[in-house]
N, C-alpha and C. Protein backbone atom coordinates (compact mmCIF):
# COMPACT_ATOMS: atom_id res chain seq x y z
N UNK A 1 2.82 -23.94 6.41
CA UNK A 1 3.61 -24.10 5.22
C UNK A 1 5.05 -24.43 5.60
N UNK A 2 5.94 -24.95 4.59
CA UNK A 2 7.21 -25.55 5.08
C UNK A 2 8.11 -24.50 4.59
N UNK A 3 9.12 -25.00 4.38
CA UNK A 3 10.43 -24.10 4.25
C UNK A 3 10.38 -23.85 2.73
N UNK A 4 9.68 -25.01 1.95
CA UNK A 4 9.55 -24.60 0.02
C UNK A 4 7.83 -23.98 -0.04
N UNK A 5 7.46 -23.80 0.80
CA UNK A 5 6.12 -23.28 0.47
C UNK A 5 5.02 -24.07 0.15
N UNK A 6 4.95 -24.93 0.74
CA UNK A 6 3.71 -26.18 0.87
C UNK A 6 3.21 -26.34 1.94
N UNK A 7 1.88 -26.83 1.17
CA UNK A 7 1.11 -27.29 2.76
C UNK A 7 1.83 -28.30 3.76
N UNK A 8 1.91 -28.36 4.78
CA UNK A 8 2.27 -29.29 5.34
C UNK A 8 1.32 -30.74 5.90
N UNK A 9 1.18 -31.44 6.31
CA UNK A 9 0.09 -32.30 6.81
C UNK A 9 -0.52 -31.71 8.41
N UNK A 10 0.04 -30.94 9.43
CA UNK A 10 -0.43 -30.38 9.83
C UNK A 10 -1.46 -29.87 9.27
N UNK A 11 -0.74 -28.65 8.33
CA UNK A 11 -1.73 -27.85 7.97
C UNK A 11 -3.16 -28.23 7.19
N UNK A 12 -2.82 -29.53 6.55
CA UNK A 12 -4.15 -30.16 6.07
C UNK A 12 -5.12 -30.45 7.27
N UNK A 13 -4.46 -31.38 7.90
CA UNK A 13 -5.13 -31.89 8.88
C UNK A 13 -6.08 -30.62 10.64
N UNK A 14 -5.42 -29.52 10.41
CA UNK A 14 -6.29 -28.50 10.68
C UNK A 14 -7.32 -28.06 9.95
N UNK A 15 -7.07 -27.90 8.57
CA UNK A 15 -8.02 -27.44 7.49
C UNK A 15 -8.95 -28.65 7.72
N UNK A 16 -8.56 -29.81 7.98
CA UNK A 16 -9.97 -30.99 7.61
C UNK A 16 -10.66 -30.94 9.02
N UNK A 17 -10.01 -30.36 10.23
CA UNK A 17 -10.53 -30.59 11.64
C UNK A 17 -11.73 -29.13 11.44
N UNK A 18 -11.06 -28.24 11.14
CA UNK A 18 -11.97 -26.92 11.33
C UNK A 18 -13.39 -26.87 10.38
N UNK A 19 -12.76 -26.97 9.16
CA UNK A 19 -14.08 -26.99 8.05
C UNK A 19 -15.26 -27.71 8.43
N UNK A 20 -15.30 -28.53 9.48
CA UNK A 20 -16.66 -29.21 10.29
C UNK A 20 -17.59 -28.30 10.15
N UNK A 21 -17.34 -27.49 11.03
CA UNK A 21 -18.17 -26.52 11.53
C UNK A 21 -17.45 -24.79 11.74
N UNK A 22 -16.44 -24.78 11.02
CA UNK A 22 -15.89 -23.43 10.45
C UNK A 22 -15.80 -23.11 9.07
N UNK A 23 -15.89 -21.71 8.89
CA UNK A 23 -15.36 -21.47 7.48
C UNK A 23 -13.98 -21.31 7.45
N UNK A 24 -13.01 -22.10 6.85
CA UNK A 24 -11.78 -21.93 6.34
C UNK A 24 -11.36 -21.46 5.04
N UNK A 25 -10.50 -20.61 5.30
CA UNK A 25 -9.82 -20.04 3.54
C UNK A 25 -8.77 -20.09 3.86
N UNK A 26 -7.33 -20.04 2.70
CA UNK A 26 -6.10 -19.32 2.81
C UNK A 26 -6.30 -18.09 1.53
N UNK A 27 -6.17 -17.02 2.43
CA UNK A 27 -6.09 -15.68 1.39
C UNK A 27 -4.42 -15.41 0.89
N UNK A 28 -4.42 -15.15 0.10
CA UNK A 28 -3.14 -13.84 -0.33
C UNK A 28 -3.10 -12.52 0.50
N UNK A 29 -1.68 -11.79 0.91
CA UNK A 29 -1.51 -11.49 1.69
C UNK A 29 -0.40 -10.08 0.89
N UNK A 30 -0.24 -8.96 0.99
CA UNK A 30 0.73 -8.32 1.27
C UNK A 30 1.66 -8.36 1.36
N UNK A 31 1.60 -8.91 2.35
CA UNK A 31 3.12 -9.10 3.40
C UNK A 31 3.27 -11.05 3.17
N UNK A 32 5.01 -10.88 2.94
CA UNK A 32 5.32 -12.05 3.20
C UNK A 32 5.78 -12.32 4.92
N UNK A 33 5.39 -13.59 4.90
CA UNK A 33 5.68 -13.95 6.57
C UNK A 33 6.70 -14.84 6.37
N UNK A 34 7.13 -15.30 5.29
CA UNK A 34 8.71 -16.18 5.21
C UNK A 34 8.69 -15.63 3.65
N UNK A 35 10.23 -15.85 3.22
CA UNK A 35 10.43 -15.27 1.92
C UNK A 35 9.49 -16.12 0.80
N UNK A 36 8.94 -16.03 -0.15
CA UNK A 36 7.67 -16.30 -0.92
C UNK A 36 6.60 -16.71 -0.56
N UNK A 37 6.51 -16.24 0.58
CA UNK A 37 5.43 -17.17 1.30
C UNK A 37 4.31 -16.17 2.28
N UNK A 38 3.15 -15.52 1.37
CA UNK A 38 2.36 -14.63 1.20
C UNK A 38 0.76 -14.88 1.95
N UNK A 39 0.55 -16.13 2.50
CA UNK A 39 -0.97 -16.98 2.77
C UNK A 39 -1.00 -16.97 4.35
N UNK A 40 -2.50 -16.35 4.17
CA UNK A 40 -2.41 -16.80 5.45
C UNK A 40 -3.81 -17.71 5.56
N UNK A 41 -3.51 -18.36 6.86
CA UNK A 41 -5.06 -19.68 6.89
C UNK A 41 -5.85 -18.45 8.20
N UNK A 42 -7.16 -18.75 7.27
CA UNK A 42 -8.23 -17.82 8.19
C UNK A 42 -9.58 -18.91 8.51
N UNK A 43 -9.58 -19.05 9.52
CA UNK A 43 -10.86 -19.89 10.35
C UNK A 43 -11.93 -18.75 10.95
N UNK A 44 -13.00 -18.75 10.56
CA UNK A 44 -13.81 -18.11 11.39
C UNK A 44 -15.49 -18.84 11.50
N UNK A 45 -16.07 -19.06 12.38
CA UNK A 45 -17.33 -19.41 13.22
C UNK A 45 -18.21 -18.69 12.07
């Protein structure tokens, strides 16, 4: 995510590499990891 809280094209372009053959989500989170910015990206096999 960027500095306003968007995906970035990185971050797409991981989401389109993994979802092959991973499950990808971004959950809601607790905790912020930058100020409004609550998501985290979860890949798992």
């Amino acid at each position: 995510m960027d500095l306003d809280a968007n995906k970035t094209d990185l971050t797409r372009k991981v989401i389109e590499y993994f979802k092959k053959d991973y499950k990808v989500e971004i959950v809601k989170t607790a905790y912020e990891f930058q100020k409004g910015e609550n998501k985290l990206l979860i890949i798992r096999k």
